[in-house]
Protein backbone atom coordinates (compact mmCIF):
# COMPACT_ATOMS: atom_id res chain seq x y z
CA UNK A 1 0.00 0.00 0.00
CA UNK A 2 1.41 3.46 -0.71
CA UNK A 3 2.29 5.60 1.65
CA UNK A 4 0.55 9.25 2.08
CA UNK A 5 3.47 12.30 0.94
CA UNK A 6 4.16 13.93 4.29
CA UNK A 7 2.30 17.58 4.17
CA UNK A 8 5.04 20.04 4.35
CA UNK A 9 4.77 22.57 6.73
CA UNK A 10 5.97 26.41 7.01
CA UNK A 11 8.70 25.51 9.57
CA UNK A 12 10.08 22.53 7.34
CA UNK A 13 10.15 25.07 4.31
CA UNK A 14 11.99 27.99 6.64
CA UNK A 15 14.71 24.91 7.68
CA UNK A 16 15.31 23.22 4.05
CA UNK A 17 15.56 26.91 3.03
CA UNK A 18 18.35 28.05 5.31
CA UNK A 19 19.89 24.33 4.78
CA UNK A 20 19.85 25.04 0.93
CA UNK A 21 21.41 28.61 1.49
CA UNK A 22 24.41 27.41 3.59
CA UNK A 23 25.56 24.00 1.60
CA UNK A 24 25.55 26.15 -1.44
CA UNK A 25 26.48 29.84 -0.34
CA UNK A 26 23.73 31.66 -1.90
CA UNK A 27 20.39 31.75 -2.34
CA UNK A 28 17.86 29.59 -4.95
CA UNK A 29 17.49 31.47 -8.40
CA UNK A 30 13.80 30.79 -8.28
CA UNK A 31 10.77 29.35 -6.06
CA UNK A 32 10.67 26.97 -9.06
CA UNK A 33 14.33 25.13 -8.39
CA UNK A 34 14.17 25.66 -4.55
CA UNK A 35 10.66 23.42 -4.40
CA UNK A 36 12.23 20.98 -7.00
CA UNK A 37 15.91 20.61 -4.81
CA UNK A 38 13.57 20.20 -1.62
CA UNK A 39 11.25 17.70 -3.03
CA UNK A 40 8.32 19.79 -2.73
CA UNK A 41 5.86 21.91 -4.99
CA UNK A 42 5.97 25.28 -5.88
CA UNK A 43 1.34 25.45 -4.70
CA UNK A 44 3.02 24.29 -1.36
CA UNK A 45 5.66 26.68 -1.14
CA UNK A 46 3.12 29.59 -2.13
CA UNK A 47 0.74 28.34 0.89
CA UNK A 48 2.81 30.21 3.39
CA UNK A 49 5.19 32.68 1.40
CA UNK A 50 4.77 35.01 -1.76
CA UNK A 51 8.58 35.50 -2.44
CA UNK A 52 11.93 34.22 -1.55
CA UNK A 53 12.24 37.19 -0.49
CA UNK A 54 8.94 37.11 1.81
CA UNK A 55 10.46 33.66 3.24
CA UNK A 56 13.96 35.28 3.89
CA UNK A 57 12.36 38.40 6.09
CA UNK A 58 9.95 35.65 7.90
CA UNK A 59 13.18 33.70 8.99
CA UNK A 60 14.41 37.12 10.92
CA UNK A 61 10.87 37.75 12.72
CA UNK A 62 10.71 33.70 13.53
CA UNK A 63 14.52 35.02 15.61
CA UNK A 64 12.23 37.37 17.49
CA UNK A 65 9.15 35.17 17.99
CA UNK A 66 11.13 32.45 19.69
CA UNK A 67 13.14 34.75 21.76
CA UNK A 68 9.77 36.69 23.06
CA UNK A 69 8.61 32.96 23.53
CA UNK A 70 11.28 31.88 25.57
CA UNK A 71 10.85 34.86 27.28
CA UNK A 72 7.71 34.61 28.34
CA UNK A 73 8.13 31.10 29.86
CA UNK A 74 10.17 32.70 32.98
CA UNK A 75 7.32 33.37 35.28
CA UNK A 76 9.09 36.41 36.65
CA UNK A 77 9.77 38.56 33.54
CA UNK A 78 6.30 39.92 33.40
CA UNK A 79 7.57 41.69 36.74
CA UNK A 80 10.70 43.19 35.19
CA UNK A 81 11.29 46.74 34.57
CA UNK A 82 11.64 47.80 30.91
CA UNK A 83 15.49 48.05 31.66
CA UNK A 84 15.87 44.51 32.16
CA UNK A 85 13.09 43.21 30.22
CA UNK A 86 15.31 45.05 27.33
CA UNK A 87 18.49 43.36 28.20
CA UNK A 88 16.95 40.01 28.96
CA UNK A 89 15.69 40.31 25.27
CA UNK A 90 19.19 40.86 23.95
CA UNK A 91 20.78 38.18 25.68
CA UNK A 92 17.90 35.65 24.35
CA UNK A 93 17.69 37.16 21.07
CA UNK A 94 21.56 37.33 20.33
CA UNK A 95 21.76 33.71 22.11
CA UNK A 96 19.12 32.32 19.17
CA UNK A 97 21.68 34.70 16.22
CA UNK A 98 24.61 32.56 17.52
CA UNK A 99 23.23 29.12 16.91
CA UNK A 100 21.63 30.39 13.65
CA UNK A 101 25.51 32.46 12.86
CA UNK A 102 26.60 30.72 9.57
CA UNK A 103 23.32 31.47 8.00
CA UNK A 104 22.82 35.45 9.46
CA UNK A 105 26.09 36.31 8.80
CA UNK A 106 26.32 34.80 4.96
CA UNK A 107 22.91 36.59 4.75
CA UNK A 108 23.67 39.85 5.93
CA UNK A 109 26.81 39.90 4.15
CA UNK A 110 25.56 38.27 0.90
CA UNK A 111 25.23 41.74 -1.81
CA UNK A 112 27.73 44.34 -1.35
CA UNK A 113 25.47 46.86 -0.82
CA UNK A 114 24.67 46.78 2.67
CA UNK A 115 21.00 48.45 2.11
CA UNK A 116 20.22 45.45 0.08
CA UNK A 117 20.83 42.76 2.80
CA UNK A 118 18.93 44.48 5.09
CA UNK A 119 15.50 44.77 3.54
CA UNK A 120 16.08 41.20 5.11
CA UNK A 121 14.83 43.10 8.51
CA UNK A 122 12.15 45.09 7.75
CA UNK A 123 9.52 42.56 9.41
CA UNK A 124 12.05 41.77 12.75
CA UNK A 125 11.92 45.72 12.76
CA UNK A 126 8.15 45.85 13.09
CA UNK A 127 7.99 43.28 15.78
CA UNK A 128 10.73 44.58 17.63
CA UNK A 129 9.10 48.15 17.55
CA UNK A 130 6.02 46.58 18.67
CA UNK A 131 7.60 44.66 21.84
CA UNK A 132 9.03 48.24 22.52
CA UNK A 133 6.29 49.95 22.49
CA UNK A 134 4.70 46.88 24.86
CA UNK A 135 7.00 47.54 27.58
CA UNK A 136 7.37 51.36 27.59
CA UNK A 137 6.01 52.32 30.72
CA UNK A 138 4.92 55.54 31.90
CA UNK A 139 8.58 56.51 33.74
CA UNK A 140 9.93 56.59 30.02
CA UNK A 141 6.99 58.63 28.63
CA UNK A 142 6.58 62.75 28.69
CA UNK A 143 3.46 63.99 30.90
CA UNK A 144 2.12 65.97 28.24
CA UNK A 145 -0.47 64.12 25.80
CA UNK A 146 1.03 65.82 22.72
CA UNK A 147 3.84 64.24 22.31
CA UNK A 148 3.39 61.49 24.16
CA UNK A 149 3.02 59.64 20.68
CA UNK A 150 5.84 61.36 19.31
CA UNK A 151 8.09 60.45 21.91
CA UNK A 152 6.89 56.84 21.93
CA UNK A 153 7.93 56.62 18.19
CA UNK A 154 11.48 58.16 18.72
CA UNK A 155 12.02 55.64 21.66
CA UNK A 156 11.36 53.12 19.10
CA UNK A 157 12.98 54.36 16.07
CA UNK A 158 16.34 54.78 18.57
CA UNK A 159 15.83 51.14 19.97
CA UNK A 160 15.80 49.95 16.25
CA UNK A 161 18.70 51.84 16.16
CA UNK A 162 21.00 50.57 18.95
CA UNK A 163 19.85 47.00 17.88
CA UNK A 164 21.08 47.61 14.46
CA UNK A 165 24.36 48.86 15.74
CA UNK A 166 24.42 45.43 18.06
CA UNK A 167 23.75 43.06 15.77
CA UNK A 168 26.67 45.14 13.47
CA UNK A 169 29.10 44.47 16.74
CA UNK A 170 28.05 40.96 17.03
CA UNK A 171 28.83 40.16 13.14
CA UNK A 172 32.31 41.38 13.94
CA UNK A 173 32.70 39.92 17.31
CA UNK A 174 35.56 37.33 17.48
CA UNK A 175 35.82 36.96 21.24
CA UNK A 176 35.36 33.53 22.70
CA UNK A 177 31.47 32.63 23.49
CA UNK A 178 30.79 36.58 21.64
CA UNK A 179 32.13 37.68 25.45
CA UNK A 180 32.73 41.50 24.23
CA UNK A 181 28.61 41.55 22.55
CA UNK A 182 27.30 40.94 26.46
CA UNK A 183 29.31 43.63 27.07
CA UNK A 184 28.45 46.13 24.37
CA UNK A 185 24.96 45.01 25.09
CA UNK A 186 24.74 45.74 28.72
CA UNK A 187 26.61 49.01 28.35
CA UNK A 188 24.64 50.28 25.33
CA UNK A 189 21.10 49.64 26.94
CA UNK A 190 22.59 51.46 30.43
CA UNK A 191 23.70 54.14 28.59
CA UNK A 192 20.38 54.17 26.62
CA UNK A 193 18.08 54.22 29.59
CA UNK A 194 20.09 56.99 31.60
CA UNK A 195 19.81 59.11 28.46
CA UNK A 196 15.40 58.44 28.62
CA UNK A 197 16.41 59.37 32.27
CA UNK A 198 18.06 62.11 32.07
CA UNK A 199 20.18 62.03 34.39
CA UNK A 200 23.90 61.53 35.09
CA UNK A 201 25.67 59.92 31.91
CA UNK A 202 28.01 57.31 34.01
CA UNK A 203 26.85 54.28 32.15
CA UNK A 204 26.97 56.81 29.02
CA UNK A 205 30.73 57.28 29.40
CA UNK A 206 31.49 53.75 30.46
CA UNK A 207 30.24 53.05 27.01
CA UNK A 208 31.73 55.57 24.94
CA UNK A 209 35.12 53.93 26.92
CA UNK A 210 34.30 50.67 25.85
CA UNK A 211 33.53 51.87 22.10
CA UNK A 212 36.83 53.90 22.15
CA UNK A 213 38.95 50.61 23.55
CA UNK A 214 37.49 48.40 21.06
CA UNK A 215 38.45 50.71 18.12
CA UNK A 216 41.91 51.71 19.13
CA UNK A 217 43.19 48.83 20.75
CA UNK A 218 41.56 45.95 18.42
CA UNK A 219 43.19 47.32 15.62
């Protein structure tokens, strides 16, 4: 008796994808050879993603879903302040990067023009704008209603930012275990929270230190 053709699901398509991209350094010329290589059709591919393209941003926000997941399975982090919910996000986050490194870094690095490669973020973006806006909490918002929503957006647009810069650090990281990313990561979200403070720049100096070390003395 035959056997039934296991239904392919979105996660098996977002793993043969990745698989395909690292044992031949680049990316599949077309949704057409990519199904055929992976034993699947091109209806099945289209069930969960419009573009290669489409699939490549997904893999990026599926980094962020399972790092807010794993968040959210420590019963205390719902009790955290937004300073440490932030950093406890970085660590997780930049934890689930490392396993995945071979494929972000040959992805982020794969057209010369570095605008290109990141188009590959624009849905991690909107989820990780989201989760910011989740835990701002009213100590990091202005008292007056008018630009309350302004402000929220620059908090935002500046966390995007800093985890631009991070992820930048982290592709260029060569210390043992990524030692000098927790570092850049716990000084760059101090320094970013005494700045929504305002008050005394200490952790904003530490950093600019650490910043200043790293490009003189790495050299």
């Amino acid at each position: 008796m035959a056997t039934k053709n296991k239904i392919i699901t979105k996660d098996d398509i977002v793993s043969k994808y990745m698989n395909e991209v690292l044992e031949k350094g680049e990316k599949p010329k077309s949704v057409y050879l990519f199904a055929k290589h992976n034993h699947f059709t091109e209806a099945e591919f289209y069930t969960f993603f419009g573009t290669l393209e489409s699939l490549e941003k997904e893999i990026f926000r599926l980094f962020f879903e399972n790092s807010f997941n794993l968040l959210h399975q420590h019963e205390d982090y719902p009790q955290y302040d937004m300073k440490n919910k932030m950093l406890s996000f970085y660590f997780t986050f930049f934890e689930i990067l490392a396993a995945n490194r071979s494929y972000v870094l040959q992805s982020l690095k794969r057209d010369r023009n570095p605008l290109k490669n990141l188009v590959q973020l624009t849905t991690l973006r909107e989820a990780f704008k989201n989760y910011v806006s989740e835990i701002l909490t009213d100590d990091y918002r202005l008292e007056q209603e008018k630009l309350q929503k302004y402000q929220e957006k620059a908090i935002q647009e500046s966390a995007w930012l800093q985890l631009m810069m991070t992820i930048k650090f982290w592709m260029d990281d060569d210390s043992a275990a990524f030692e000098k990313t927790d570092i850049f990561i716990e000084k760059s979200v101090n320094a970013s929270f005494e700045l929504m403070n305002v008050k005394p720049l200490n952790h904003l100096i530490d950093f600019g230190k650490f910043l200043f070390k790293e490009k003189i003395y790495s050299k």
